[in-house]
Structure formats: C-alpha cells, structure tokens
N, C-alpha and C. Protein backbone atom coordinates (compact mmCIF):
# COMPACT_ATOMS: atom_id res chain seq x y z
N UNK A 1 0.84 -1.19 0.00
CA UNK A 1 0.00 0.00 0.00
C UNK A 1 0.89 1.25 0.00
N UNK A 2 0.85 1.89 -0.80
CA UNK A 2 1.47 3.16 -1.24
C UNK A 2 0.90 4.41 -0.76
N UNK A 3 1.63 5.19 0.63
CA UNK A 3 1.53 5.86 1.44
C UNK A 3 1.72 7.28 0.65
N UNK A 4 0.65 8.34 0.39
CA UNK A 4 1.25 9.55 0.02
C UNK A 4 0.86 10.66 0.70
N UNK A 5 1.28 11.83 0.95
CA UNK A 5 0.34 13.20 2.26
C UNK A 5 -0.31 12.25 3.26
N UNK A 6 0.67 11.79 3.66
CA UNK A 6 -0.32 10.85 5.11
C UNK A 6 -1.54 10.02 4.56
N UNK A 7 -1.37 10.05 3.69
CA UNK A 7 -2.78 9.05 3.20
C UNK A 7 -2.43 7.61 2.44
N UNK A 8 -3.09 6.17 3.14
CA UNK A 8 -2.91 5.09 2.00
C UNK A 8 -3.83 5.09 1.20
N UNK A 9 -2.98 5.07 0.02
CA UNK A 9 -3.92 5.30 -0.92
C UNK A 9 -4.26 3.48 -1.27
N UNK A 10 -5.87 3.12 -1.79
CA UNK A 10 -5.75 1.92 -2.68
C UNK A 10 -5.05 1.56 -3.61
N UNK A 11 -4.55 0.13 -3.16
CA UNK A 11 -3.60 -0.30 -4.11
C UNK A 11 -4.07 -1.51 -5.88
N UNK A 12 -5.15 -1.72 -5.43
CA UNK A 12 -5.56 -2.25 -6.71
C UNK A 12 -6.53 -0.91 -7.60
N UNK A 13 -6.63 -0.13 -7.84
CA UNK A 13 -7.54 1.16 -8.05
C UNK A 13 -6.35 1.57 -9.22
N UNK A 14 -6.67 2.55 -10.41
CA UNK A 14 -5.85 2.80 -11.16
C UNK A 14 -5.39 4.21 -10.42
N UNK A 15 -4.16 4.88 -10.92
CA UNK A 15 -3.29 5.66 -10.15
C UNK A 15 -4.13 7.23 -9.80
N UNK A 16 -4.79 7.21 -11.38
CA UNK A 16 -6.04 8.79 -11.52
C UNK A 16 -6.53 8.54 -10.15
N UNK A 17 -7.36 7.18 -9.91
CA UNK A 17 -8.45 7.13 -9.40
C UNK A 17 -7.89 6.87 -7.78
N UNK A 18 -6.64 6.52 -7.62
CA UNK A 18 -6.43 6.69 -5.94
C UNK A 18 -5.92 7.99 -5.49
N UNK A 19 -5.30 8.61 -6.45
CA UNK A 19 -5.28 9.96 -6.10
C UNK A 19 -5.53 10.46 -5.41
N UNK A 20 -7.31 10.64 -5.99
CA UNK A 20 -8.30 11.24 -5.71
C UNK A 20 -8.78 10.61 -4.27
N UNK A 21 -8.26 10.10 -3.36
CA UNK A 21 -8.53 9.79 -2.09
C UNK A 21 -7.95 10.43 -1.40
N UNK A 22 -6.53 11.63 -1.48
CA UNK A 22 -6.33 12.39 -1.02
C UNK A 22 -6.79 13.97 -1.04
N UNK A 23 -7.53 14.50 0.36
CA UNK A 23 -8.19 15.69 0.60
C UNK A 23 -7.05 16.94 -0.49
N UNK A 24 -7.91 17.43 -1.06
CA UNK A 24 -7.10 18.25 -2.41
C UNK A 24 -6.86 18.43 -3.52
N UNK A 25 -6.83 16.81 -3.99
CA UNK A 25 -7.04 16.29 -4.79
C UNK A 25 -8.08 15.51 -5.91
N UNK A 26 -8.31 16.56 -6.95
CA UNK A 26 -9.50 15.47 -7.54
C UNK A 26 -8.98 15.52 -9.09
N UNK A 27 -10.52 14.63 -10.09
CA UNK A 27 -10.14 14.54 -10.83
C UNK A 27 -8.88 15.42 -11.94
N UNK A 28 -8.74 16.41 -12.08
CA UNK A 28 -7.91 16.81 -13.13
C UNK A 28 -6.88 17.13 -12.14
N UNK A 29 -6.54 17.41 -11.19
CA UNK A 29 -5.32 17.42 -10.74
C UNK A 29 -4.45 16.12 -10.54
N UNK A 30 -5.39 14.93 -10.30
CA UNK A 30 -5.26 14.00 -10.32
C UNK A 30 -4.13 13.35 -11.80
N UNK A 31 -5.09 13.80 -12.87
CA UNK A 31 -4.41 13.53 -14.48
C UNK A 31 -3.90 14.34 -14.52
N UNK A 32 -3.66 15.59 -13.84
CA UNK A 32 -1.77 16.47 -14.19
C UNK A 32 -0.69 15.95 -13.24
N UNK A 33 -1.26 15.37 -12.12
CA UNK A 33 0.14 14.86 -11.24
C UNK A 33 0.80 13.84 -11.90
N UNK A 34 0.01 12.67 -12.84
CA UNK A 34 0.25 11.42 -13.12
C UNK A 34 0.85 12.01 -15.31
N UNK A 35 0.48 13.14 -15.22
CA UNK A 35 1.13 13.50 -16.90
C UNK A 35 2.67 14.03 -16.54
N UNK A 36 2.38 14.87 -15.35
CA UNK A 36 3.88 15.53 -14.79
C UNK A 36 4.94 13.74 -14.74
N UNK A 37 4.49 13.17 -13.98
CA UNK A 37 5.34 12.21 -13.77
C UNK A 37 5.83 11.45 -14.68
N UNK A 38 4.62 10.94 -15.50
CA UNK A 38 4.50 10.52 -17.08
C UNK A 38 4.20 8.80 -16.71
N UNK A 39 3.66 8.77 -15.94
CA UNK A 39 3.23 6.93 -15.82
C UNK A 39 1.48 6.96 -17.05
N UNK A 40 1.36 6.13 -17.55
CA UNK A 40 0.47 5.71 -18.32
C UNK A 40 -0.62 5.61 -17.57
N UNK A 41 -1.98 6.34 -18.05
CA UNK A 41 -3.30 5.98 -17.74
C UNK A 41 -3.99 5.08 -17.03
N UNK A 42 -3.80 3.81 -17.74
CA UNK A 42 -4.08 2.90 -16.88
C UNK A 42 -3.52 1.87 -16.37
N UNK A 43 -2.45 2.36 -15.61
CA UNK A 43 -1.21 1.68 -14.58
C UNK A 43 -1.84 1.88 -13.15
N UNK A 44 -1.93 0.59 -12.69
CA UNK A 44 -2.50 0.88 -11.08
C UNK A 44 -1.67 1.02 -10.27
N UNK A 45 -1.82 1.00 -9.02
CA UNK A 45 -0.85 1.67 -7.82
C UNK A 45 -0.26 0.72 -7.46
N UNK A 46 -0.56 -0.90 -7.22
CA UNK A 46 0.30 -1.93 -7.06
C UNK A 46 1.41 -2.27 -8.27
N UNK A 47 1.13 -1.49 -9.41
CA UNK A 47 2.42 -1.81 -10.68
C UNK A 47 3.08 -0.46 -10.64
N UNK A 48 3.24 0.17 -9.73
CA UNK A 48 4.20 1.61 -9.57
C UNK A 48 5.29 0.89 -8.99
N UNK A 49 6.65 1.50 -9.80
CA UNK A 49 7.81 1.27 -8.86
C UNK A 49 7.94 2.05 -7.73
N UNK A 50 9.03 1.86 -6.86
CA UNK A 50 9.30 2.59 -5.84
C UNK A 50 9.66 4.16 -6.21
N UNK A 51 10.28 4.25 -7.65
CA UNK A 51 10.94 5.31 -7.99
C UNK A 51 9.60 6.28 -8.15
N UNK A 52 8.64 5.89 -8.87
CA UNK A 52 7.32 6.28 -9.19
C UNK A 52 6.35 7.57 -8.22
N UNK A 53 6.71 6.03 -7.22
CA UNK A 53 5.99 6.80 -5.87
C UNK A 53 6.66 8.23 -5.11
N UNK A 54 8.09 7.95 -5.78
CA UNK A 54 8.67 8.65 -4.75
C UNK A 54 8.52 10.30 -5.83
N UNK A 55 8.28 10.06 -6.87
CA UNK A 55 8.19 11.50 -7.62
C UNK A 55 6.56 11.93 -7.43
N UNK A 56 5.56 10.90 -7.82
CA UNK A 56 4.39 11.70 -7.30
C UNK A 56 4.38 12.63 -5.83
N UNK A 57 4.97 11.62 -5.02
CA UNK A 57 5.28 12.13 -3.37
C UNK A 57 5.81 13.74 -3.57
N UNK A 58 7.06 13.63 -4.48
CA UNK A 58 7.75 14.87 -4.57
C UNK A 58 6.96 15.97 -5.37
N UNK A 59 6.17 15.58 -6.87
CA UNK A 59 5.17 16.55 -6.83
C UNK A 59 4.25 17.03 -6.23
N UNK A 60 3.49 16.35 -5.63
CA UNK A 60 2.05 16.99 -4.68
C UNK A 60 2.81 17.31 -3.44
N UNK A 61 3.86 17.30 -2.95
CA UNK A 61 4.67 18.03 -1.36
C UNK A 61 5.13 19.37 -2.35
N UNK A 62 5.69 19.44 -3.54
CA UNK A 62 6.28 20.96 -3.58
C UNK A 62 4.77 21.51 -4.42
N UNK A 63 3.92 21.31 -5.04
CA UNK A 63 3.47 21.70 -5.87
C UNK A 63 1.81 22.44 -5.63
N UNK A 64 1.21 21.41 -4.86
CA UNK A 64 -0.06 21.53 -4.14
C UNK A 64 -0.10 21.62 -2.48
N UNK A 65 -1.16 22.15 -2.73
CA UNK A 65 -1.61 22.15 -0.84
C UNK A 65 -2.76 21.35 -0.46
N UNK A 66 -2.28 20.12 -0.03
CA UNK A 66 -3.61 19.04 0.77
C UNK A 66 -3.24 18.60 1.93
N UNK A 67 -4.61 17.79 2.31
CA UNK A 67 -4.34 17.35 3.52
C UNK A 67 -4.75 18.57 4.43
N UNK A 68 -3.74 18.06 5.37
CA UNK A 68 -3.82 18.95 6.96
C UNK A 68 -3.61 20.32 6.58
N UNK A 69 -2.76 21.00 5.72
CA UNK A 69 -2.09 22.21 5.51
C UNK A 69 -3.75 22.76 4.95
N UNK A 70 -4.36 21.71 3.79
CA UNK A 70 -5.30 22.23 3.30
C UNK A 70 -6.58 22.86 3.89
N UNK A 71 -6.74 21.47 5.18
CA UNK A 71 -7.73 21.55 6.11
C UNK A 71 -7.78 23.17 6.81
N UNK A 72 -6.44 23.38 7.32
CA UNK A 72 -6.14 23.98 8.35
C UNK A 72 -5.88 25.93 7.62
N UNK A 73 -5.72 25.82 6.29
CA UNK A 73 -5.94 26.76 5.78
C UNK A 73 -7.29 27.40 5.35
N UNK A 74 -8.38 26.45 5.26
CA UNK A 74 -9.54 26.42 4.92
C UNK A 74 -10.06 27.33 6.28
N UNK A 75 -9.71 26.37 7.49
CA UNK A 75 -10.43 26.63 8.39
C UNK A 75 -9.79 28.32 9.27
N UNK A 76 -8.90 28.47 8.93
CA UNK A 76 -8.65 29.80 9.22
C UNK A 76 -9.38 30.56 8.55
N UNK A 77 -9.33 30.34 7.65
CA UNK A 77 -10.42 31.80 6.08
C UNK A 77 -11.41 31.83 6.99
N UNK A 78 -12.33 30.58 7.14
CA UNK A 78 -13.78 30.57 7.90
C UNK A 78 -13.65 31.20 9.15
N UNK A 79 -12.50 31.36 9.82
CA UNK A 79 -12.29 31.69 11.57
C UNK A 79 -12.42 33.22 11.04
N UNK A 80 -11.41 33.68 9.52
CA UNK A 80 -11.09 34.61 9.73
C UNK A 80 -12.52 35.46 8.98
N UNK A 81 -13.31 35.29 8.57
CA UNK A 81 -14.34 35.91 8.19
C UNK A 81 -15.40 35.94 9.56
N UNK A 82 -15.38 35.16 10.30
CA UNK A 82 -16.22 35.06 11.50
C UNK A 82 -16.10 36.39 12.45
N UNK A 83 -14.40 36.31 13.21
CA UNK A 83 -13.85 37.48 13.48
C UNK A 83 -14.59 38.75 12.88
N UNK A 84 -14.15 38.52 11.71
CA UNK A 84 -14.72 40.25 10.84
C UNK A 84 -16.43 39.82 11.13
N UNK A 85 -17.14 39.74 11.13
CA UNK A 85 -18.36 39.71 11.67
C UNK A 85 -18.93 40.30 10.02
N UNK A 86 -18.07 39.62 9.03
CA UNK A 86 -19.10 40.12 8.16
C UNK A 86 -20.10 39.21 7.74
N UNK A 87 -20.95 39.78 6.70
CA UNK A 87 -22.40 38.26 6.59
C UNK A 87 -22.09 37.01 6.43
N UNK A 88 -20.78 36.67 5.64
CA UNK A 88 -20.64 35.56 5.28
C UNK A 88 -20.21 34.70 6.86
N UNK A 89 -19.29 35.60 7.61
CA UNK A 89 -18.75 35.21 9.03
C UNK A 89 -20.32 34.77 10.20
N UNK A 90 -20.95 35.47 9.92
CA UNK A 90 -22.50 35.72 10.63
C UNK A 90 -22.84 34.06 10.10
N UNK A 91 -23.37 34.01 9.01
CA UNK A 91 -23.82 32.55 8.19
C UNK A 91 -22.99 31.46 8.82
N UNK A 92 -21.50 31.90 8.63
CA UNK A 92 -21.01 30.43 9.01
C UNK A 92 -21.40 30.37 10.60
N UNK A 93 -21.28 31.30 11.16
CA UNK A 93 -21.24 31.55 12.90
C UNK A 93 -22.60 30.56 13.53
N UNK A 94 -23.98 30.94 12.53
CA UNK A 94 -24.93 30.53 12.54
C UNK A 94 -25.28 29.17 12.03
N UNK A 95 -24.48 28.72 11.45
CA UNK A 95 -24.42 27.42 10.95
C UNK A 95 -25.74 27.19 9.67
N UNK A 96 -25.75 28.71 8.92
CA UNK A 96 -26.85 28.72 8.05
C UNK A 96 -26.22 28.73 6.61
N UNK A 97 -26.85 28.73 5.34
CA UNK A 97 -25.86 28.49 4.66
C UNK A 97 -25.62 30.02 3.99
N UNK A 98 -24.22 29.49 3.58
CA UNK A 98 -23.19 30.86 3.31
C UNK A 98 -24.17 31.59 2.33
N UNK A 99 -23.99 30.89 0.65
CA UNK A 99 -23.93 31.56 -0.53
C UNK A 99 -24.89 31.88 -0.89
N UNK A 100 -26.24 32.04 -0.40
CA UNK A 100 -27.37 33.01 -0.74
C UNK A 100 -28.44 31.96 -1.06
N UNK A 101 -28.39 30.66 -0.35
CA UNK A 101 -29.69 29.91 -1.20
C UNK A 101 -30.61 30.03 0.16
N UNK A 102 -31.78 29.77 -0.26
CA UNK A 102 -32.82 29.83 0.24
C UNK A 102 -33.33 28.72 1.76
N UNK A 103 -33.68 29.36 2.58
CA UNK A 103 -33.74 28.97 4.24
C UNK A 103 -35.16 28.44 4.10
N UNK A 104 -36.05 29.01 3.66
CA UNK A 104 -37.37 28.72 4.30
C UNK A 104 -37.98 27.47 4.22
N UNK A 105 -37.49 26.68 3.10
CA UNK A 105 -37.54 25.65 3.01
C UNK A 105 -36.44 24.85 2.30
N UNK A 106 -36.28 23.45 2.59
CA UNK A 106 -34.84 22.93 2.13
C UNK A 106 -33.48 23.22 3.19
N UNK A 107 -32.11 23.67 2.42
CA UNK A 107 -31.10 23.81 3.71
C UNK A 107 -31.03 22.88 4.78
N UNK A 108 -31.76 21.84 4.53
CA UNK A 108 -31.30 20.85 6.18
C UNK A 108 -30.17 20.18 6.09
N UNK A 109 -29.04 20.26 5.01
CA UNK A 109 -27.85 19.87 5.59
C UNK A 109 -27.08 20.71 6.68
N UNK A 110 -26.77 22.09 6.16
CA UNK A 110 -26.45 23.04 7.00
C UNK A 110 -26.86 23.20 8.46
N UNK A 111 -28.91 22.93 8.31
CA UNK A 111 -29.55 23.29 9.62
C UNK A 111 -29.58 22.20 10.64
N UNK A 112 -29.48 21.19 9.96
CA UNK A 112 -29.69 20.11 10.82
C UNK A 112 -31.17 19.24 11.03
N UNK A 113 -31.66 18.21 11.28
CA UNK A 113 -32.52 18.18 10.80
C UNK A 113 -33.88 18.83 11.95
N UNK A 114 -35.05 18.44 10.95
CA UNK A 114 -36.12 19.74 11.47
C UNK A 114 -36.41 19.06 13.18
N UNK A 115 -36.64 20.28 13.47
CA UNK A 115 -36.96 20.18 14.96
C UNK A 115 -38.69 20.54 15.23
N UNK A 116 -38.96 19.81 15.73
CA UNK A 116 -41.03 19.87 15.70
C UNK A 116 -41.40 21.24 16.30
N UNK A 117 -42.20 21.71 16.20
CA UNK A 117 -42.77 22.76 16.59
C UNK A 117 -44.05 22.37 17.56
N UNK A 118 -43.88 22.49 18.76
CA UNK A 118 -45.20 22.12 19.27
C UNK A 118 -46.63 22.95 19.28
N UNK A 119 -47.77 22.05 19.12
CA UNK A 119 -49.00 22.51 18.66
C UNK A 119 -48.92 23.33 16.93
N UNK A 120 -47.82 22.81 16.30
CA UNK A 120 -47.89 23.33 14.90
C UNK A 120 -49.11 22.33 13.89
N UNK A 121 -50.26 21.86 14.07
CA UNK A 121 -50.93 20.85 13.51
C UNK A 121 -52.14 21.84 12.69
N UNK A 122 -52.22 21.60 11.19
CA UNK A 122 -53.36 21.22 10.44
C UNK A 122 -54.56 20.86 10.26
C-alpha cells in the first residue's frame, strides 16, 4: 500500500483514481500529477515502482496544498471571516448556509434536521 500526504492510498484502483482519495485532490489534478510524472493511464498503484511513488510524493509536497495544511488553511479563512463579523462570518457563525440559497424551506444539511414545533398541527 502506497503511502502519500499521510494518506494510504488503494492499491488495486488505477493511479487517476487513488489519487483522488487524497483531501485536495481530484479529478484533473489527479491527471496532471500522473502527466507531470509521465506513468500511463491505466497503470494501477500496485504496478508503480518505488521510484514512481517517490516523484508523485515529490510533486504533490512541492506543488499543491492538501491534507492537513489544506484543512487547516480552509479553516482559518472561515475563523477569519467570523472574526470580521461580516455576513458571510454571521452565516457560518450561525451554521446557516453561506452563498445566498434559500432557508425557508430545504437547507437541512447546514440546519440540521427539522426540529417539531409544538402545537404546529393542520
């Protein structure tokens, strides 16, 4: 099992497609890490040499930001819009959703699910 950004990736899965199991990573970055390196399409992760691994490793450490760095950069932006108390900081604060879609009905991923209203009956 071929270890890359702290992540094992699957080893019978073709190389595009384990990639993409690391946070950062998806499809088309996926097919530029594996064109940079130059391994063939559909070569899976158990037919990578050692040498292989060790250059994908070396592209996605100098090239991209995933993982923890990614997590942890994400989650500052969100801290740091909160701080500023502007709407978008308010939304996340509130756990409502950010980008302008509609509350009154729908949104229960964000809200969580519905909570009964007592004596609300028909």
């Amino acid at each position: 099992m071929a270890r890359i950004a702290g992540v094992n990736i699957p080893t019978n899965k073709r190389v595009v497609i384990a990639l993409q199991y690391i946070h950062g990573i998806g499809p088309a970055k996926a097919r530029e890490i594996v064109g940079r390196v130059g391994v063939p399409d559909d070569r899976r992760v158990n037919q990578l040499t050692d040498q292989e691994v060790i250059q994908i490793r070396e592209v996605i450490d100098r090239d991209y930001v995933v993982e923890g760095d990614l997590r942890r950069e994400t989650s500052v932006n969100i801290k740091r819009l909160m701080d500023l108390a502007c709407y978008r900081g308010l939304r996340h604060r509130k756990g409502l959703p950010v980008r302008g879609q509609r509350t009154h009905t729908n949104a229960r991923t964000r809200k969580g699910p519905a909570k009964p209203i007592a004596g609300k009956k028909k």
